[in-house]
C-alpha atoms as a PDB file:
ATOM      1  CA  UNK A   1      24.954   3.824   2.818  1.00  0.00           C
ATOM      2  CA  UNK A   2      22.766   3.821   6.165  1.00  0.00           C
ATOM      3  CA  UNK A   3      18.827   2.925   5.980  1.00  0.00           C
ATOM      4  CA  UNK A   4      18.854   6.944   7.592  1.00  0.00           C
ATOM      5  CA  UNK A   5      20.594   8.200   4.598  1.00  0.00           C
ATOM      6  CA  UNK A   6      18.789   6.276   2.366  1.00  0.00           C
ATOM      7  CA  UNK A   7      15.512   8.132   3.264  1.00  0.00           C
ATOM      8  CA  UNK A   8      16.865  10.954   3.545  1.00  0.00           C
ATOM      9  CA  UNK A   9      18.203  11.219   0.383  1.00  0.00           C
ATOM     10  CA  UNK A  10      14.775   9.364  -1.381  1.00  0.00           C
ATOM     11  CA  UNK A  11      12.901  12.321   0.767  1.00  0.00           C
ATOM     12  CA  UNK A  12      15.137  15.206  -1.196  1.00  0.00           C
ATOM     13  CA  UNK A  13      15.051  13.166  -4.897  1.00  0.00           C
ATOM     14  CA  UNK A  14      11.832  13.433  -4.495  1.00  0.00           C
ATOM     15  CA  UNK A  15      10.962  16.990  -3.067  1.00  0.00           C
ATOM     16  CA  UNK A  16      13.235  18.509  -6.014  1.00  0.00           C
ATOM     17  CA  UNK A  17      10.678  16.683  -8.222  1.00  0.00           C
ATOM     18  CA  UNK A  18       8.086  18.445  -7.028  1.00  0.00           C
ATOM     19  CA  UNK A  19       6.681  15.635  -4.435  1.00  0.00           C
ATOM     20  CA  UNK A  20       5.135  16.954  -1.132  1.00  0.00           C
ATOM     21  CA  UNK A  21       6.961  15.090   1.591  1.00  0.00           C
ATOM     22  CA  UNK A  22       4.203  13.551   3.878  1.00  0.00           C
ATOM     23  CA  UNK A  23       4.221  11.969   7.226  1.00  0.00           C
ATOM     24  CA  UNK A  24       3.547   8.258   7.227  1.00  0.00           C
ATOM     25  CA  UNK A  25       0.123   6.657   8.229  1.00  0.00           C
ATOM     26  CA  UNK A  26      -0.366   5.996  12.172  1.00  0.00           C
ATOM     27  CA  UNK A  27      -2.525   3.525  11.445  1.00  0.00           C
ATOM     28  CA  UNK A  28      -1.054  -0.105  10.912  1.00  0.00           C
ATOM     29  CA  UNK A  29      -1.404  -0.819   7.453  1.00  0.00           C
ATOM     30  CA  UNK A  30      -0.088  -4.226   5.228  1.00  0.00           C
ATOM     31  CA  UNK A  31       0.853  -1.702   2.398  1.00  0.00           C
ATOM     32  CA  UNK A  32       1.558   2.383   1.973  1.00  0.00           C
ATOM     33  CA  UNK A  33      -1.138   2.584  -0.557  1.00  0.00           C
ATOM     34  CA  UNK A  34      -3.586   2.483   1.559  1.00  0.00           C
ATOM     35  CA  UNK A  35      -2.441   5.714   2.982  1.00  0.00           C
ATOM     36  CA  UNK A  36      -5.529   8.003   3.048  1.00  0.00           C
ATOM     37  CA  UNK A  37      -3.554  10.950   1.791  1.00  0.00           C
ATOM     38  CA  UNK A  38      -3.309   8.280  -1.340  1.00  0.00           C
ATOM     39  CA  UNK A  39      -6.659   6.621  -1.666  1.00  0.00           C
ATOM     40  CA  UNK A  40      -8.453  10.206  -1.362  1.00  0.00           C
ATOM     41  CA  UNK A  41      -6.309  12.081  -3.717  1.00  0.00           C
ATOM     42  CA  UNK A  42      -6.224   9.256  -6.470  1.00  0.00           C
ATOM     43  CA  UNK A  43     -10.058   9.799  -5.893  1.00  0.00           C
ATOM     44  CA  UNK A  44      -9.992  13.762  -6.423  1.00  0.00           C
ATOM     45  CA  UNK A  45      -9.461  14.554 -10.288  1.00  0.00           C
ATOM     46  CA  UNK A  46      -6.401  16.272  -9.242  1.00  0.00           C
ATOM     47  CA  UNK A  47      -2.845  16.146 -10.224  1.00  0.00           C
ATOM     48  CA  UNK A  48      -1.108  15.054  -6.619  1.00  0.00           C
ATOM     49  CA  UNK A  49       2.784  14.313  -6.458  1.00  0.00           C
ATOM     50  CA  UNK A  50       3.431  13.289  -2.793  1.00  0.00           C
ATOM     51  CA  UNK A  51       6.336  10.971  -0.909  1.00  0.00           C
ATOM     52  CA  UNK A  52       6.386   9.162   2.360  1.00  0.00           C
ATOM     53  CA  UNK A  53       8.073   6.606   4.244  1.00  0.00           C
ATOM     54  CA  UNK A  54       5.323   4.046   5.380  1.00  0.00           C
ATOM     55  CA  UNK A  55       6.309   1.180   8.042  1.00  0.00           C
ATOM     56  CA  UNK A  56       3.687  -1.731   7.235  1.00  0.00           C
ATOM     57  CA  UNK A  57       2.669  -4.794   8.771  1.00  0.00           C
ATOM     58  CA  UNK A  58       2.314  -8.136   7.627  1.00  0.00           C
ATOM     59  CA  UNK A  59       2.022 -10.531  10.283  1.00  0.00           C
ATOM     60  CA  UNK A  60       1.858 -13.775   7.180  1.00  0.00           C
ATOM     61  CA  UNK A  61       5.708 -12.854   6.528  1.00  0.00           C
ATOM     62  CA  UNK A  62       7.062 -13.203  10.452  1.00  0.00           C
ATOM     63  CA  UNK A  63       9.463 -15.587  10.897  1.00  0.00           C
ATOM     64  CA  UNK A  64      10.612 -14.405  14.327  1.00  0.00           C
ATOM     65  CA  UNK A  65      13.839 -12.483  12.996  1.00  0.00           C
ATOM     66  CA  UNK A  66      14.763 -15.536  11.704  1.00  0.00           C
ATOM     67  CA  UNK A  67      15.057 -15.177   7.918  1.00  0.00           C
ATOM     68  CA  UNK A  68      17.322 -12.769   6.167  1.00  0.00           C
ATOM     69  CA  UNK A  69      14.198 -10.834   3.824  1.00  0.00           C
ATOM     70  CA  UNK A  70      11.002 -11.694   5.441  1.00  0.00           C
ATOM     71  CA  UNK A  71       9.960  -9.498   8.375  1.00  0.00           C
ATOM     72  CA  UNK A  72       6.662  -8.880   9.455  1.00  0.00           C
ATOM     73  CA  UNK A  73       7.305  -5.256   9.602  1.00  0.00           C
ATOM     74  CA  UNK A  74       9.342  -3.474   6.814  1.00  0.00           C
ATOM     75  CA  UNK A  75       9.494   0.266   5.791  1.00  0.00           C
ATOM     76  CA  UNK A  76       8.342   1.421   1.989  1.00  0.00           C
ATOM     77  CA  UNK A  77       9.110   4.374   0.888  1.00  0.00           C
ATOM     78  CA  UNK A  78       5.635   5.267  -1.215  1.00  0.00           C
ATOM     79  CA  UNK A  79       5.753   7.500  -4.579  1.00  0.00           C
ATOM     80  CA  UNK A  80       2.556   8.685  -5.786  1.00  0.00           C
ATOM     81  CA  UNK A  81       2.822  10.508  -9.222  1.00  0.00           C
ATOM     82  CA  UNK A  82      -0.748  11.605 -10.488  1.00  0.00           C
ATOM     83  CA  UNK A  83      -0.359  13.385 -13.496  1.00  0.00           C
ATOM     84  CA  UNK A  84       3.162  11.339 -14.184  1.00  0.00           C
ATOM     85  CA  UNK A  85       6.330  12.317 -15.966  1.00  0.00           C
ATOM     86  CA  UNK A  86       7.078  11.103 -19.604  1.00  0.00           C
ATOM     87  CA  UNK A  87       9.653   8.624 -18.297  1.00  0.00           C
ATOM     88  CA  UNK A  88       8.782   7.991 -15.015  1.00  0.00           C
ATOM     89  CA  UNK A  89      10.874   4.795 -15.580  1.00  0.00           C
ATOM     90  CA  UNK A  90      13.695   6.854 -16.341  1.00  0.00           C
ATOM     91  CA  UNK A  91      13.238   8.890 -13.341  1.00  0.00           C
ATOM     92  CA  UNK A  92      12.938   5.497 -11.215  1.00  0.00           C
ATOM     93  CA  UNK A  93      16.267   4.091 -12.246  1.00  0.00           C
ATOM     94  CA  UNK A  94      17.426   7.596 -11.515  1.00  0.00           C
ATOM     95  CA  UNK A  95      16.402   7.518  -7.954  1.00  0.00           C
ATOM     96  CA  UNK A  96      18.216   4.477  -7.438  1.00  0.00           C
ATOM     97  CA  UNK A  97      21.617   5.458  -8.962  1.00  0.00           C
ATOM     98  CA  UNK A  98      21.066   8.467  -6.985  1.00  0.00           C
ATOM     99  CA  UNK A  99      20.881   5.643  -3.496  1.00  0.00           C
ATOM    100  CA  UNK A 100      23.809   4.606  -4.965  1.00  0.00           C
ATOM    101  CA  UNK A 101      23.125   1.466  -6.992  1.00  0.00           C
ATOM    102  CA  UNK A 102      25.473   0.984  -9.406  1.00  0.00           C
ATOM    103  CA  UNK A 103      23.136  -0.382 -12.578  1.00  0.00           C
ATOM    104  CA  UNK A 104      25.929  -1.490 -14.990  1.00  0.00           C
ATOM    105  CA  UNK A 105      26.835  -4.125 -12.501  1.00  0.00           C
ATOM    106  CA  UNK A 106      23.539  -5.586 -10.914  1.00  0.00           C
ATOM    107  CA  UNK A 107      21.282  -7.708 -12.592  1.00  0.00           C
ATOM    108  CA  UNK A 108      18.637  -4.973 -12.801  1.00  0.00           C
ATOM    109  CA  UNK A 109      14.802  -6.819 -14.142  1.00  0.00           C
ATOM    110  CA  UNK A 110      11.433  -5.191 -14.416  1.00  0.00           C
ATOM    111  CA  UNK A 111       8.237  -7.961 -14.711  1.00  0.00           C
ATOM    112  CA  UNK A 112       5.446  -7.627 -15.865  1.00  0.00           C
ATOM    113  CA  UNK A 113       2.873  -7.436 -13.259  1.00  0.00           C
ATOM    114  CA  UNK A 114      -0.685  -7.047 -12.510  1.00  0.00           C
ATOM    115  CA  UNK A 115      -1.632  -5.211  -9.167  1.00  0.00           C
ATOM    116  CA  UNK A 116      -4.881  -5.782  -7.811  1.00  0.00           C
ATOM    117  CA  UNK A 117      -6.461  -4.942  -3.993  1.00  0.00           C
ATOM    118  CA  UNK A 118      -9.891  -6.595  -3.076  1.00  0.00           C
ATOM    119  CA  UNK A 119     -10.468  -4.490  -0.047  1.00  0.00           C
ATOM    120  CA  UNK A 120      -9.439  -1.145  -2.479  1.00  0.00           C
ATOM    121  CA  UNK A 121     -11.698  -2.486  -5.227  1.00  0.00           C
ATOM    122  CA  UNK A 122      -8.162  -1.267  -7.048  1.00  0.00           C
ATOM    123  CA  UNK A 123      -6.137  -2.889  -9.766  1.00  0.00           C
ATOM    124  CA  UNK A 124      -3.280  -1.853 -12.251  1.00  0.00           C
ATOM    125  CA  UNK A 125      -0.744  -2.587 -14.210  1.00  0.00           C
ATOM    126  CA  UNK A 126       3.251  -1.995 -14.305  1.00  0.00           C
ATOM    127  CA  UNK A 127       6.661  -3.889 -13.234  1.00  0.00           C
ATOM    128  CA  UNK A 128       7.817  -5.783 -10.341  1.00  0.00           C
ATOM    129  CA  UNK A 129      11.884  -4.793  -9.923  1.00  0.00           C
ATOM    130  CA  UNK A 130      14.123  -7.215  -9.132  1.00  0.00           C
ATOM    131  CA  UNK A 131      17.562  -6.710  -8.645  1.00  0.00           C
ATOM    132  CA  UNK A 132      20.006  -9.375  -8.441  1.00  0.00           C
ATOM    133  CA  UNK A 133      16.879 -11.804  -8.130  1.00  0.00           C
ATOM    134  CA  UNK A 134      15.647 -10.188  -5.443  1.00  0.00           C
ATOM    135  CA  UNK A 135      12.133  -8.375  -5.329  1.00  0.00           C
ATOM    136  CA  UNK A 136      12.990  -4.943  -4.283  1.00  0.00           C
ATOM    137  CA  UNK A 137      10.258  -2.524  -5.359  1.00  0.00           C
ATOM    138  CA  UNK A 138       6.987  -2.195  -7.677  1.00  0.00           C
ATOM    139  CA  UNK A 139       5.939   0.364  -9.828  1.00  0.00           C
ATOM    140  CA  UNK A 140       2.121   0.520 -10.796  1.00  0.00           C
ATOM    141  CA  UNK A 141      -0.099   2.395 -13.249  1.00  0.00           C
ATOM    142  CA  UNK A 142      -3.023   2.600 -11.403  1.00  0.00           C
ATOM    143  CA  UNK A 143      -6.368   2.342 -12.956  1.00  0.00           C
ATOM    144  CA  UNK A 144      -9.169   2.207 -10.445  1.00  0.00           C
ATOM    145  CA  UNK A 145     -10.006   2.625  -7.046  1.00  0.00           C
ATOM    146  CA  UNK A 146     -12.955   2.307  -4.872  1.00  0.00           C
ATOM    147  CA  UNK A 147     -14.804   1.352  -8.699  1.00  0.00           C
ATOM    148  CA  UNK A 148     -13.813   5.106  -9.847  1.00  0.00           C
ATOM    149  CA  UNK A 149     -11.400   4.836 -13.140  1.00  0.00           C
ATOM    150  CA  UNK A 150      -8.572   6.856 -12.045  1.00  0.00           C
ATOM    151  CA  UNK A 151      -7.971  10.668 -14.097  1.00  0.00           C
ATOM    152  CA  UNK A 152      -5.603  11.663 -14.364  1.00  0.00           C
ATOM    153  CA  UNK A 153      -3.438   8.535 -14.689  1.00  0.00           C
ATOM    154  CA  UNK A 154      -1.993   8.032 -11.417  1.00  0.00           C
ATOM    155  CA  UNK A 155       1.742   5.753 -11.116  1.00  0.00           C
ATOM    156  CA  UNK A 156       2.595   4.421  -7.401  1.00  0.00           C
ATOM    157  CA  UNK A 157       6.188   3.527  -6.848  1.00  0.00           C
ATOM    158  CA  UNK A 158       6.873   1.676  -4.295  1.00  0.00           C
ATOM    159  CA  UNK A 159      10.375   1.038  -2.439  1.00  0.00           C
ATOM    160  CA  UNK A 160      10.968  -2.086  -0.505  1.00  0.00           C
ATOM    161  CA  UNK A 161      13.539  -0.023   1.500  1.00  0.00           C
ATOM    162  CA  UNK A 162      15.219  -3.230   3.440  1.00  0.00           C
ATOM    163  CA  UNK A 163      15.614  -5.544   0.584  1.00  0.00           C
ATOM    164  CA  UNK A 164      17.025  -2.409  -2.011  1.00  0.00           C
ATOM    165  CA  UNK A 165      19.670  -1.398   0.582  1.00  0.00           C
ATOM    166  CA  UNK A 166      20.508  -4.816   0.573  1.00  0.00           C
ATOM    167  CA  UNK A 167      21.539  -4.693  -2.703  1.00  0.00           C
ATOM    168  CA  UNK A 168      23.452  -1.370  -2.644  1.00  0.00           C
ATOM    169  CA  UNK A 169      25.136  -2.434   0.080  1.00  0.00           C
ATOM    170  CA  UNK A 170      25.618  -6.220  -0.709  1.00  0.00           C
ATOM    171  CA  UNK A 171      24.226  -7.174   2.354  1.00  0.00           C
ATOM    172  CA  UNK A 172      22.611 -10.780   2.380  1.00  0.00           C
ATOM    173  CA  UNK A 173      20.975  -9.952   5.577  1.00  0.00           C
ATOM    174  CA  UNK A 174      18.233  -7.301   6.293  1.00  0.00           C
ATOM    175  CA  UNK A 175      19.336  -7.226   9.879  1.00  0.00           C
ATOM    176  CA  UNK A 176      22.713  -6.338   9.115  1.00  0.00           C
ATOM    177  CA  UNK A 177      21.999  -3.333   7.565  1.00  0.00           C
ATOM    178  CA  UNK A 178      23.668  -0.107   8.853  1.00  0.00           C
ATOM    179  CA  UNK A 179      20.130   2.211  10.624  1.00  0.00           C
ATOM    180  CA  UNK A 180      22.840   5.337  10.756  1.00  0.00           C
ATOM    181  CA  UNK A 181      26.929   5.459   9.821  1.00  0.00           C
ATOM    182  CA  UNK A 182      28.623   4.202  12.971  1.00  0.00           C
ATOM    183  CA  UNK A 183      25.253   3.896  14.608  1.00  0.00           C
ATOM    184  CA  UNK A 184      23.640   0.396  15.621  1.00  0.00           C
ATOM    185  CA  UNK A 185      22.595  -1.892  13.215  1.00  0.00           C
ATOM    186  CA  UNK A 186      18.853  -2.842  11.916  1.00  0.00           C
ATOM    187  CA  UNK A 187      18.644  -5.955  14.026  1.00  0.00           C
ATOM    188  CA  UNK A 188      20.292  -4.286  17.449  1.00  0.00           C
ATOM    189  CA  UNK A 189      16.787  -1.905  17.289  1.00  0.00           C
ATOM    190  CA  UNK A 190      14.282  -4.536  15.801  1.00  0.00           C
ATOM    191  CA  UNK A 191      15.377  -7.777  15.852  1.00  0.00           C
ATOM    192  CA  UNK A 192      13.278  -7.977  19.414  1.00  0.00           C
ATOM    193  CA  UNK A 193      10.695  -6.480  17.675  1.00  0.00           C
ATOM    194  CA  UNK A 194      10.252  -8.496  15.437  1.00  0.00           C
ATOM    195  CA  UNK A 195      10.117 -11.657  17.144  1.00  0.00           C
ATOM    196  CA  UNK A 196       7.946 -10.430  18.996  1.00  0.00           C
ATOM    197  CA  UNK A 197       5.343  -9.341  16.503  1.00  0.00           C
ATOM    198  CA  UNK A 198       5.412 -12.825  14.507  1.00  0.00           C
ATOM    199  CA  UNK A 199       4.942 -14.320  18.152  1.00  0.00           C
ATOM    200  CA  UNK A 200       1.940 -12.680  18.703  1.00  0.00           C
ATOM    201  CA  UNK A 201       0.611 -12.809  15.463  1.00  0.00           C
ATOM    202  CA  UNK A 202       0.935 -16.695  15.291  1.00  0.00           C
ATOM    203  CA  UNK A 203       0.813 -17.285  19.255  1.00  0.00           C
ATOM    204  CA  UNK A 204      -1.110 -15.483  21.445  1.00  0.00           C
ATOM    205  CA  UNK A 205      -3.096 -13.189  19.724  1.00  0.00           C
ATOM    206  CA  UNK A 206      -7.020 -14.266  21.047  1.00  0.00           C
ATOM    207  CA  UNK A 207      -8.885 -15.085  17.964  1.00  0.00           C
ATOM    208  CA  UNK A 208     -12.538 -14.332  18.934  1.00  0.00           C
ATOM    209  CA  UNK A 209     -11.421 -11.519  20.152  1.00  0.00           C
ATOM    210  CA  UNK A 210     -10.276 -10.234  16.813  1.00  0.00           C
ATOM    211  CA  UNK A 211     -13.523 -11.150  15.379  1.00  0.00           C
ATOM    212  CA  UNK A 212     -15.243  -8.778  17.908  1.00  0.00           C
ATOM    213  CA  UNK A 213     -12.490  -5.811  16.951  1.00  0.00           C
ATOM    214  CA  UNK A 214     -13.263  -6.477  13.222  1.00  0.00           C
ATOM    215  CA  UNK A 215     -16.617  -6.631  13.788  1.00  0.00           C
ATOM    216  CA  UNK A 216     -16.522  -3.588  16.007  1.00  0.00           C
ATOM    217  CA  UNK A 217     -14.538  -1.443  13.055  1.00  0.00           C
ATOM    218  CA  UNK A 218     -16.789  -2.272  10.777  1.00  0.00           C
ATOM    219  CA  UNK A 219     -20.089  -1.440  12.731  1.00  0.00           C
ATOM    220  CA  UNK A 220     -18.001   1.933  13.722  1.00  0.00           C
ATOM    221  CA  UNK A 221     -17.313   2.423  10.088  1.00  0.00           C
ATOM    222  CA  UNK A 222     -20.943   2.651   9.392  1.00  0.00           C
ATOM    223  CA  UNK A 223     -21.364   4.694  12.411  1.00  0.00           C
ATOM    224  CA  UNK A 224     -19.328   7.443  10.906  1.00  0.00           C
ATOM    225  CA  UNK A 225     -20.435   7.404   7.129  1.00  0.00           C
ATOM    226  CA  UNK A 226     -24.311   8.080   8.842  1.00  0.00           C
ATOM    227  CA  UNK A 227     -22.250  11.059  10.344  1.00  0.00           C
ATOM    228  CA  UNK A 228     -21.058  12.423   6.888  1.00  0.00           C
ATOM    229  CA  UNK A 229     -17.582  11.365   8.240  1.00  0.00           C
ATOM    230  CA  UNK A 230     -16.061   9.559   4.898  1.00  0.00           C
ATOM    231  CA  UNK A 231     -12.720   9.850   6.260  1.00  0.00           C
ATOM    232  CA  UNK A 232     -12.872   8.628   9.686  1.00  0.00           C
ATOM    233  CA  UNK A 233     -14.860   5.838   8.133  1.00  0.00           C
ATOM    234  CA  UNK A 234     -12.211   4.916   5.521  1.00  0.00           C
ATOM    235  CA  UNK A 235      -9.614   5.219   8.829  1.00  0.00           C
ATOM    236  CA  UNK A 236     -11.909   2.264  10.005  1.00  0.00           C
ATOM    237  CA  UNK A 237     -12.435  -0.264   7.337  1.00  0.00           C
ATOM    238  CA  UNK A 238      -8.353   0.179   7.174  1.00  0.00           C
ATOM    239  CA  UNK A 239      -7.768  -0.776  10.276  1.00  0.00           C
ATOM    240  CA  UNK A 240     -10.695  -4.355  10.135  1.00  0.00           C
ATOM    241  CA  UNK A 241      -7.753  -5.690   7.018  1.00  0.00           C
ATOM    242  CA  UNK A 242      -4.948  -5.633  10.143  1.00  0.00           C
ATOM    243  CA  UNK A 243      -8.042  -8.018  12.116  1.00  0.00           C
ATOM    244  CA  UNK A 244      -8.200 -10.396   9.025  1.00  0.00           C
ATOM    245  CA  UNK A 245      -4.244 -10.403   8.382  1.00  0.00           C
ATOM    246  CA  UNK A 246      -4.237 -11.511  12.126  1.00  0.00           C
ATOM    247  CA  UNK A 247      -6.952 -13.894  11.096  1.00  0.00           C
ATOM    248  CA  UNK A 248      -5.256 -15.237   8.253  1.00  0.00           C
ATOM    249  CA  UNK A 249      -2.097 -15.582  10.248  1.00  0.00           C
ATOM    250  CA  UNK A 250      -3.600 -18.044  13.279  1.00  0.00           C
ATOM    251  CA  UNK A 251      -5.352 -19.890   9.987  1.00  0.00           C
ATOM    252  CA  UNK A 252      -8.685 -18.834  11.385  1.00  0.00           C
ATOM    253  CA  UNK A 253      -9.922 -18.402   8.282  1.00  0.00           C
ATOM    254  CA  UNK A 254     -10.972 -20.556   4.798  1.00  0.00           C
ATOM    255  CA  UNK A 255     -10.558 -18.883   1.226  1.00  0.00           C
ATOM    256  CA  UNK A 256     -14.028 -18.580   1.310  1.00  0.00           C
ATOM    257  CA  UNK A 257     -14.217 -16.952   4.785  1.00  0.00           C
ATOM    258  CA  UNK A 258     -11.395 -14.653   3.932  1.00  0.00           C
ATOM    259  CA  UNK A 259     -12.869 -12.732   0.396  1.00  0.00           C
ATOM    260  CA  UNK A 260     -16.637 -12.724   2.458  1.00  0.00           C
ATOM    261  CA  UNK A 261     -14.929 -10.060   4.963  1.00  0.00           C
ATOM    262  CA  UNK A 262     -12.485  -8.486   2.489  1.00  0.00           C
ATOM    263  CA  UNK A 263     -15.779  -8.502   0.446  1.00  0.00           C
ATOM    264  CA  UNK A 264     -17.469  -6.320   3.335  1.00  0.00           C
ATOM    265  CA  UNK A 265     -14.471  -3.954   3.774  1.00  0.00           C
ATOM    266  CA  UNK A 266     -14.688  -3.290  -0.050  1.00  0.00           C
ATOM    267  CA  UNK A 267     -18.336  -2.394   0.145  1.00  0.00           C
ATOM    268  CA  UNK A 268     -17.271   0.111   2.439  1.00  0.00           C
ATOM    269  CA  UNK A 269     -14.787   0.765   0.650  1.00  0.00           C
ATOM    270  CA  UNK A 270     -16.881   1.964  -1.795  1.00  0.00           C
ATOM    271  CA  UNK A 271     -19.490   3.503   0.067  1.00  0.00           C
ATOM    272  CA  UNK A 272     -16.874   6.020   1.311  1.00  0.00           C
ATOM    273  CA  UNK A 273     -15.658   6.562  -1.909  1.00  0.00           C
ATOM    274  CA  UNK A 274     -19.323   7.422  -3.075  1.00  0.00           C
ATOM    275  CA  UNK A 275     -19.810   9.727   0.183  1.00  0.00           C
ATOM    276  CA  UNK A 276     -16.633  11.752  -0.373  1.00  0.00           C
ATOM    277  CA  UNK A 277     -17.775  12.251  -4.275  1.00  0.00           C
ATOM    278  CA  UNK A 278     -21.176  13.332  -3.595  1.00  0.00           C
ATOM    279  CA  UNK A 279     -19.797  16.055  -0.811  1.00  0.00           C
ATOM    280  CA  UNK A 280     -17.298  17.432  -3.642  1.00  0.00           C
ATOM    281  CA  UNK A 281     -19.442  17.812  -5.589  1.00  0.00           C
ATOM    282  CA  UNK A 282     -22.118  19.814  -3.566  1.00  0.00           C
ATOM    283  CA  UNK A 283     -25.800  20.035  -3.581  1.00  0.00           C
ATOM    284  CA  UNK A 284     -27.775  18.943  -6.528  1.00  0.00           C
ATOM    285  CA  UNK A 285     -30.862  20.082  -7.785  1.00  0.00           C
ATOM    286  CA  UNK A 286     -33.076  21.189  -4.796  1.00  0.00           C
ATOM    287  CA  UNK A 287     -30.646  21.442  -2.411  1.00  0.00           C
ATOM    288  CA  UNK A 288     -30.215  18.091  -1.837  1.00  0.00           C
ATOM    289  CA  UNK A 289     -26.539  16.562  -1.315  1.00  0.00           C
ATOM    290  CA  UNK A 290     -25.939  13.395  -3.860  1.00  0.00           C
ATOM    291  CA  UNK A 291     -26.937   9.805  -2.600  1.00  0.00           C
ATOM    292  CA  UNK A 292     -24.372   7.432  -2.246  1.00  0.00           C
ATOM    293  CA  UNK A 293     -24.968   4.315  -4.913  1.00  0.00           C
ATOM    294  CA  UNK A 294     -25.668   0.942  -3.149  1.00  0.00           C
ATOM    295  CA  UNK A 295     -24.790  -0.291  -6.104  1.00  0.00           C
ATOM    296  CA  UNK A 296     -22.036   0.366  -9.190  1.00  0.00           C
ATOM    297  CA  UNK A 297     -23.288   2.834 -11.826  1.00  0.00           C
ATOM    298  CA  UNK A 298     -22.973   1.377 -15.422  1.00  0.00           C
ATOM    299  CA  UNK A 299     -19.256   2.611 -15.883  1.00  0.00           C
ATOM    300  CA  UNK A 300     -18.312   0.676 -12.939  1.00  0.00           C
ATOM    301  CA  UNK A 301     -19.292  -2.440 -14.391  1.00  0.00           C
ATOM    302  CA  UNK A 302     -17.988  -1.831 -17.418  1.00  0.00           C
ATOM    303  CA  UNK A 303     -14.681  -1.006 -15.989  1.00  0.00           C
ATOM    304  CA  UNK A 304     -14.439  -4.360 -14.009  1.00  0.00           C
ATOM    305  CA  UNK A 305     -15.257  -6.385 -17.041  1.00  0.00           C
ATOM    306  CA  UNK A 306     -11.915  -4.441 -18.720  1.00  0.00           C
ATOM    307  CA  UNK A 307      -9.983  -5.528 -15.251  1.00  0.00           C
ATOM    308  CA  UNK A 308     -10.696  -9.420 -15.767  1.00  0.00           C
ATOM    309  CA  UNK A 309      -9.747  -8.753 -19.455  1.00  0.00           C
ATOM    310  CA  UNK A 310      -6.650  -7.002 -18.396  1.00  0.00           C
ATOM    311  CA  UNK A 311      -5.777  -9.707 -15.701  1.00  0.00           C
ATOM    312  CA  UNK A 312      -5.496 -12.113 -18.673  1.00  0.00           C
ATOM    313  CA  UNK A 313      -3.642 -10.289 -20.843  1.00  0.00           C
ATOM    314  CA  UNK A 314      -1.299  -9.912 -17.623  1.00  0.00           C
ATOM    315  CA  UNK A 315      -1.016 -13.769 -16.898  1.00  0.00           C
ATOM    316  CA  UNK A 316       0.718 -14.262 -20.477  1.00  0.00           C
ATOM    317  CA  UNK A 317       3.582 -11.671 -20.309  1.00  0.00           C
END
């Protein structure tokens, strides 16, 4: 099967479920949940069932077109289930006999994982699929997000679309893959691409330069939440993590360095989080709109000390 029938056929799977189809993200993004049509809505209380394809970027994985599964740009197709089936498990491993993986003969393995974003203030729990050994998609009960406990519970699924074609093909290179049936192939439209990308990434890209453009998102994302613009700030602070990936990828920055500006997207993070609260839920007594918290009410910090105990009981499974 072609990546192009692939998504198509994920798109309809999906749609009869009830899932809004969505246009992707234009912004470049190292992951689809970061979509805004998914941080907002897990935010809202909500049920939301949506589906999207999602190119991402992750410059740290380039290797010039070089290796068979790491690319520095892959598509995911994103599932975002809030208010979840019974067996949303069951439902998975029905999307993928419905791609046209045979399950009786692949070595089909769910981990046990724990998900957890900095920049998102985010974390959750759920499975890592593997399929013949190789890491093809994740599937998440999400918690929190931007410090909020997430209700109704809220399950991402998320398709590594390169890597699980791979396997229903039996294809031991991503850039073999068919894009359309008698059409090119993957690498004959991004091989170039993606050579290019890790080039620049690792290269050329100027690094003071992308301290000014993170510096310049963030000061823009402040800019806009004085507005009342939650959204176009959010926008922002997602596009300063693509400045710190490029960071991270010319080594510009220490462990330390790295969480202080993921630190500062996350307070943004949650300021927006607290902005787009307040306005739903209208003027308070006097007519005045709610103040965004500078700092985490109670139930916040109650809810992170349950993430560190959660992360442990993760690390033994």
């Amino acid at each position: 099967m072609s990546l192009q029938d692939a998504i198509s056929r994920l798109s309809s799977f999906w749609a009869a479920r009830g899932c809004l189809v969505l246009p992707p993200c234009t912004l470049e993004i190292p992951g689809g949940i970061l979509h805004p049509d998914a941080f907002f809505r897990l935010l809202d209380p909500e049920p939301w069932r949506a589906a999207y394809l999602q190119p991402v970027r992750r410059p740290l994985d380039g290797r010039s077109g070089r290796h068979p599964t790491r690319l520095a740009r892959h598509l995911q197709f994103q599932v975002l289930l809030k208010a979840p089936d019974d067996d949303v498990r069951g439902l998975y491993l029905a999307s993928l006999e419905h791609l046209g993986l045979e399950l009786a003969v692949h070595d089909l393995h769910f981990a046990e994982w724990h998900w957890e974003a900095l920049s998102l203030d985010a974390w959750g729990l759920g499975w890592h699929v593997l399929v013949d050994g190789l890491g093809v998609a994740r599937m998440t009960f999400l918690q929190q997000v931007a410090g909020h406990e997430i209700e109704p519970v809220a399950v991402e699924i998320s398709y590594g679309l390169e890597r699980l074609m791979m396997a229903v093909g039996r294809v031991k290179n991503a850039f073999e893959l068919p894009w359309a049936d008698g059409g090119p192939a993957y690498g004959d439209l991004w091989r170039r691409d993606e050579d290019e990308l890790t080039r620049w990434a690792a290269e050329v890209v100027d690094a003071e330069a992308v301290e000014r453009q993170l510096a310049l998102h963030l000061e823009n994302a402040h800019r806009a939440l004085d507005a009342g613009l939650p959204r176009f700030a959010y926008e922002q602070t997602v596009k300063s993590l693509r400045e710190i990936d490029l960071l991270e990828t010319r080594r510009e920055l220490s462990l330390r360095d790295r969480e202080e500006r993921l630190g500062r997207v996350r307070g943004l993070v949650l300021e927006v989080a607290a902005r787009y609260l307040a306005e739903r839920a209208g003027p308070q007594v006097g007519g005045e709109p709610a103040a965004a918290a500078e700092e985490p009410a109670p139930g916040t910090r109650k809810k992170t000390r349950k993430r560190k105990g959660a992360r442990r009981q993760a690390g033994k499974v």
